[in-house]
N, C-alpha and C. Protein backbone atom coordinates (compact mmCIF):
# COMPACT_ATOMS: atom_id res chain seq x y z
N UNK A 1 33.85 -11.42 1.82
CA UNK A 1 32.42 -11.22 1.68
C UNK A 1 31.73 -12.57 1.49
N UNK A 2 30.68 -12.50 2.34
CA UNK A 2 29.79 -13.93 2.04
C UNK A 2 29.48 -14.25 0.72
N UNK A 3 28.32 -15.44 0.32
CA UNK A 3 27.85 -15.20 -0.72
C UNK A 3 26.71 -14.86 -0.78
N UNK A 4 26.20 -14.30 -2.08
CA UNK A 4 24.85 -13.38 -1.72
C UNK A 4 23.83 -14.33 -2.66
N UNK A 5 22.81 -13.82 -2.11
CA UNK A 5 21.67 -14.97 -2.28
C UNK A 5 20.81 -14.22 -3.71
N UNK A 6 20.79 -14.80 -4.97
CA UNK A 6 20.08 -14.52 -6.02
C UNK A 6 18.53 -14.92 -6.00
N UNK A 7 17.43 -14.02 -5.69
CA UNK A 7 16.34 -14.29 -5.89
C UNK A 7 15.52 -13.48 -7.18
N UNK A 8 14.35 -14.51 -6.82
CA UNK A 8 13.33 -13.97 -8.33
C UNK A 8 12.15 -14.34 -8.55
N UNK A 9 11.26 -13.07 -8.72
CA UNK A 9 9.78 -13.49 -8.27
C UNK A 9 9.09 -14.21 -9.37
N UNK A 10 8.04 -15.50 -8.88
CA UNK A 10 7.62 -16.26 -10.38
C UNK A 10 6.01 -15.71 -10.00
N UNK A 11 5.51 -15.41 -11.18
CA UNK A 11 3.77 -14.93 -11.33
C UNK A 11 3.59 -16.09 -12.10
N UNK A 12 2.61 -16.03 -11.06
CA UNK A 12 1.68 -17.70 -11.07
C UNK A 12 0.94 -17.40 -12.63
N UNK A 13 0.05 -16.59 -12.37
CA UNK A 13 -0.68 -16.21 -14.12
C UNK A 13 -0.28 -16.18 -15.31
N UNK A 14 0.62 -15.39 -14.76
CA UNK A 14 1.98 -15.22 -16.35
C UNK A 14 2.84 -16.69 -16.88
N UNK A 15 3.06 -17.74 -15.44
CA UNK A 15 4.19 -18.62 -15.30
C UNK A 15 5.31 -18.20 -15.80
N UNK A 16 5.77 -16.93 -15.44
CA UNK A 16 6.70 -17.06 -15.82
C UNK A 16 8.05 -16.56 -14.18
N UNK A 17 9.12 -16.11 -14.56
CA UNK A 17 9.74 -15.25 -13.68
C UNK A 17 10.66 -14.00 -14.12
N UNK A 18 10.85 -13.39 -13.00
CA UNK A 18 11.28 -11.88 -13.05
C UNK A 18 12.90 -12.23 -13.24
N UNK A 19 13.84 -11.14 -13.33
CA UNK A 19 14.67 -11.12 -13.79
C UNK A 19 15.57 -11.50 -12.38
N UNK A 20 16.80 -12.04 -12.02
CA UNK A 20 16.94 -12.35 -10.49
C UNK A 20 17.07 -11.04 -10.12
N UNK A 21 17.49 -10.52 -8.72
CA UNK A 21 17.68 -9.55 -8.18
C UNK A 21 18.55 -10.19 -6.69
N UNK A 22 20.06 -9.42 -6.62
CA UNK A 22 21.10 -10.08 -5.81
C UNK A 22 20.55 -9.28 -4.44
N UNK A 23 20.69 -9.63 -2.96
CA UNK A 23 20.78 -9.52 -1.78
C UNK A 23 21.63 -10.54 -1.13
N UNK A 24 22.37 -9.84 0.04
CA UNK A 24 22.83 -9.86 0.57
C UNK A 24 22.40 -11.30 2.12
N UNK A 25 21.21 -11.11 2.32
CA UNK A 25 20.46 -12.30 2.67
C UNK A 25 18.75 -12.14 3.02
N UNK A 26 18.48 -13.91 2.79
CA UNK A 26 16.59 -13.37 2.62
C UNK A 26 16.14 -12.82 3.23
N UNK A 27 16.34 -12.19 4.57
CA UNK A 27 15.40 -10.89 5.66
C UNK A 27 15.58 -9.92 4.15
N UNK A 28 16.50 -9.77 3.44
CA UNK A 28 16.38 -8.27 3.10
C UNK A 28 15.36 -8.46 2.08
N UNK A 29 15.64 -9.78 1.07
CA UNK A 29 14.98 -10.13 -0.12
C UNK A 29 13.35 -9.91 0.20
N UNK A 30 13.50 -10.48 1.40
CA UNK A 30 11.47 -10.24 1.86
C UNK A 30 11.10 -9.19 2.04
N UNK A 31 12.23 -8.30 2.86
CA UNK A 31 11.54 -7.01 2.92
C UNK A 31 11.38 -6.44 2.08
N UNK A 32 12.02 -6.39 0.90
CA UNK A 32 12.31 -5.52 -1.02
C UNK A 32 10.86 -6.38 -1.25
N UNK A 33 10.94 -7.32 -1.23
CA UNK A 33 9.37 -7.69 -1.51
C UNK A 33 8.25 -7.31 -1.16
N UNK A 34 7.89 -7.44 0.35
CA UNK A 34 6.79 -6.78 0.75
C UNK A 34 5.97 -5.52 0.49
N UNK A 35 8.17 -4.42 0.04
CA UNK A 35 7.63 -3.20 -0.19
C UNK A 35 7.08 -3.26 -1.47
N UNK A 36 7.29 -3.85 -2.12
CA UNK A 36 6.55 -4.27 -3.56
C UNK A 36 4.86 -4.48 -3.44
N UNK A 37 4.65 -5.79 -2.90
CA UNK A 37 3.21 -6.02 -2.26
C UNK A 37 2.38 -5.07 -2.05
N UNK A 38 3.12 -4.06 -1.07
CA UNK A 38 2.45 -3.02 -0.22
C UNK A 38 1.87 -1.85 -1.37
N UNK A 39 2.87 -1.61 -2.18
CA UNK A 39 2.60 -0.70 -2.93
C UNK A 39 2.00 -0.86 -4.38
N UNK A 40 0.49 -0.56 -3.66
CA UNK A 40 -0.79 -0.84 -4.82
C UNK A 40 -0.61 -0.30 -6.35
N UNK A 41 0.37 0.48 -6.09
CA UNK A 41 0.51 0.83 -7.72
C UNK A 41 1.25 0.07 -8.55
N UNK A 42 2.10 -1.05 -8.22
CA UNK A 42 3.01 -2.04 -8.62
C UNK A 42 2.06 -3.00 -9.30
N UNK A 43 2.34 -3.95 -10.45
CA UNK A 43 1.72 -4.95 -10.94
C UNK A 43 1.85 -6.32 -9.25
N UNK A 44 2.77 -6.29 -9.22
CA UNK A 44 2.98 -6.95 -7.90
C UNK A 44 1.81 -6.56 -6.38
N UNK A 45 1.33 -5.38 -6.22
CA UNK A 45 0.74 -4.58 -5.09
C UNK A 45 -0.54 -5.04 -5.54
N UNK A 46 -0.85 -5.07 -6.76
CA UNK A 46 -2.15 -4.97 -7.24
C UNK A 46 -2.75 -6.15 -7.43
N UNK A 47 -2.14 -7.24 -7.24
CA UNK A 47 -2.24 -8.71 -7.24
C UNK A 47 -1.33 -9.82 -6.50
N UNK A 48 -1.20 -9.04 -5.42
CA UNK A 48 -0.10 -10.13 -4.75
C UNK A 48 0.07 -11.37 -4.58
N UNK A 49 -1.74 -11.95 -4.88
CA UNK A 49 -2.05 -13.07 -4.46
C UNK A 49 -0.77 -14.12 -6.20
N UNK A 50 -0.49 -13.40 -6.91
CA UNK A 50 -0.26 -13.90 -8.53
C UNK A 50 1.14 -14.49 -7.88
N UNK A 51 1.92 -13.31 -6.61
CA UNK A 51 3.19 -13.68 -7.10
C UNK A 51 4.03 -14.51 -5.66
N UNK A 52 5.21 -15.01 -6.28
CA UNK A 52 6.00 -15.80 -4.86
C UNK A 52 7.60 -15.42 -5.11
N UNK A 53 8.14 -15.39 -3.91
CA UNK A 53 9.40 -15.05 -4.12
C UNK A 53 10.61 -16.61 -3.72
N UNK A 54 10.80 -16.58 -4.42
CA UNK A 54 12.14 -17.65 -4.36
C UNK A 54 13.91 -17.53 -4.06
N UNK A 55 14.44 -17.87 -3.48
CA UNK A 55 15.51 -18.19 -3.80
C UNK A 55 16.13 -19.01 -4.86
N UNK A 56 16.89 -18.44 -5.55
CA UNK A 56 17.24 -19.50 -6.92
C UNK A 56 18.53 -19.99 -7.16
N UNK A 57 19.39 -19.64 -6.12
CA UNK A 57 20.93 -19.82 -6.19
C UNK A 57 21.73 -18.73 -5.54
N UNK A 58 22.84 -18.65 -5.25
CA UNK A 58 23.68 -18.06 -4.68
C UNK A 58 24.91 -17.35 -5.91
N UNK A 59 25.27 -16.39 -5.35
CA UNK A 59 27.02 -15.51 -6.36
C UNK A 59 27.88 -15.68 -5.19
N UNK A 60 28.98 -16.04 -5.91
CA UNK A 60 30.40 -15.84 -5.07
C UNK A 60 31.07 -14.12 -5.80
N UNK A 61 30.79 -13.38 -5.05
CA UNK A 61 31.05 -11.84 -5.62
C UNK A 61 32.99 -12.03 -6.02
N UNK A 62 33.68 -12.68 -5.22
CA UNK A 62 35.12 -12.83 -5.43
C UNK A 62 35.16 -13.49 -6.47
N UNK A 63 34.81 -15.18 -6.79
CA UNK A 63 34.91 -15.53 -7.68
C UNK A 63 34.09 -15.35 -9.15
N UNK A 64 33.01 -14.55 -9.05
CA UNK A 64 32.29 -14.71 -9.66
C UNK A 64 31.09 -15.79 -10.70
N UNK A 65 31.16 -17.03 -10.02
CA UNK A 65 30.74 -18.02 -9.81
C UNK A 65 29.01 -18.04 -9.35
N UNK A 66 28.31 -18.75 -9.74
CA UNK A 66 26.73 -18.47 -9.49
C UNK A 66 26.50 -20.02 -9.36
N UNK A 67 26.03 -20.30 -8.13
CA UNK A 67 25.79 -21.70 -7.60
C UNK A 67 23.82 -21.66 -7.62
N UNK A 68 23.55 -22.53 -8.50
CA UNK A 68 21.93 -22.70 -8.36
C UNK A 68 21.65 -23.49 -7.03
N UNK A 69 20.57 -23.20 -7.18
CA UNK A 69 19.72 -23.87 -5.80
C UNK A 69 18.59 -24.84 -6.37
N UNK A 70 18.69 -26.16 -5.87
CA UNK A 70 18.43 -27.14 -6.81
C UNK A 70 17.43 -28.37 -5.62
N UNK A 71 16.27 -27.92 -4.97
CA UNK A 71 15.18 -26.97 -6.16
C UNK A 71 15.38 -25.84 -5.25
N UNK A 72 14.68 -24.65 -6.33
CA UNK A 72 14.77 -23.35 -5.57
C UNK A 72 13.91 -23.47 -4.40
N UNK A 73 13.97 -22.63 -3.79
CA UNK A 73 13.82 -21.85 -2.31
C UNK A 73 12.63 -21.01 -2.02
N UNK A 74 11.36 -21.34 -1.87
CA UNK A 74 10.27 -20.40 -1.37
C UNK A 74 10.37 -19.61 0.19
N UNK A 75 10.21 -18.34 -0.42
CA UNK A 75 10.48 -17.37 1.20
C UNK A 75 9.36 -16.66 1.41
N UNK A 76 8.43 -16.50 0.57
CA UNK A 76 7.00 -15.51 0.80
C UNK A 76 6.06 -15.56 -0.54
N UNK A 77 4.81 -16.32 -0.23
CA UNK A 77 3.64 -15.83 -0.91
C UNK A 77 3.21 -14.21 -0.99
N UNK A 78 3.02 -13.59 -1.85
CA UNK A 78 2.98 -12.17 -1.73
C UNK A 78 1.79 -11.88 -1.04
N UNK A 79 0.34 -12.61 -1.00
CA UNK A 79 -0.90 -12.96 0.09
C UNK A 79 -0.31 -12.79 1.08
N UNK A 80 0.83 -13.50 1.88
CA UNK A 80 1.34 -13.84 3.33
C UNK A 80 1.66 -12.53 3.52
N UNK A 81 1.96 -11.46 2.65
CA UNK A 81 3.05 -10.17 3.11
C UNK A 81 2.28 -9.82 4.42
N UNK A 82 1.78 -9.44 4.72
CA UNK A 82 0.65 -8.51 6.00
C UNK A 82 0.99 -9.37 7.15
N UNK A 83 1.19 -10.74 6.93
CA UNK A 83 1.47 -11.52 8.47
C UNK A 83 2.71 -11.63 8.98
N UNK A 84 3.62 -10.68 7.99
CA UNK A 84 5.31 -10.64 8.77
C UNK A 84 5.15 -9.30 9.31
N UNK A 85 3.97 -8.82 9.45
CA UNK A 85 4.39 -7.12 9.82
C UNK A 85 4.35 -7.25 11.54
């Protein structure tokens, strides 16, 4: 198995970030995002412009090993979501 890509959304307002969340690779991470964006009832939907999604490091699922990404990885302004459709 490859290694899977650890991302995690940072809100600009808050400064802070979300807890990571593992995929498999960033097409999927964006799409789990967007559906976030999209859906106005989410703190995320309701202010997309607040949040960005990053890559922050990689897991080796065999070894269990977590390689950071140094600096992390921007893949989508939550604003941008509507222009990947």
């Amino acid at each position: 198995m490859a290694m899977l890509k650890l991302c995690s959304i940072h809100d600009t307002k808050s400064e802070g970030w979300m807890n990571p969340l593992v995929f498999q690779a960033n097409a999927q991470a964006v799409r789990s995002f967007a559906d976030a964006v999209r859906n106005k009832e989410s703190d995320i939907g309701k202010h997309p412009e607040d949040y960005h999604l990053y890559v922050i490091g990689e897991f080796d699922p065999h070894s269990g090993v977590v390689v950071p990404c140094e600096p992390v990885v921007h893949l989508i302004h939550g604003a941008n979501v509507e222009s990947i459709e």
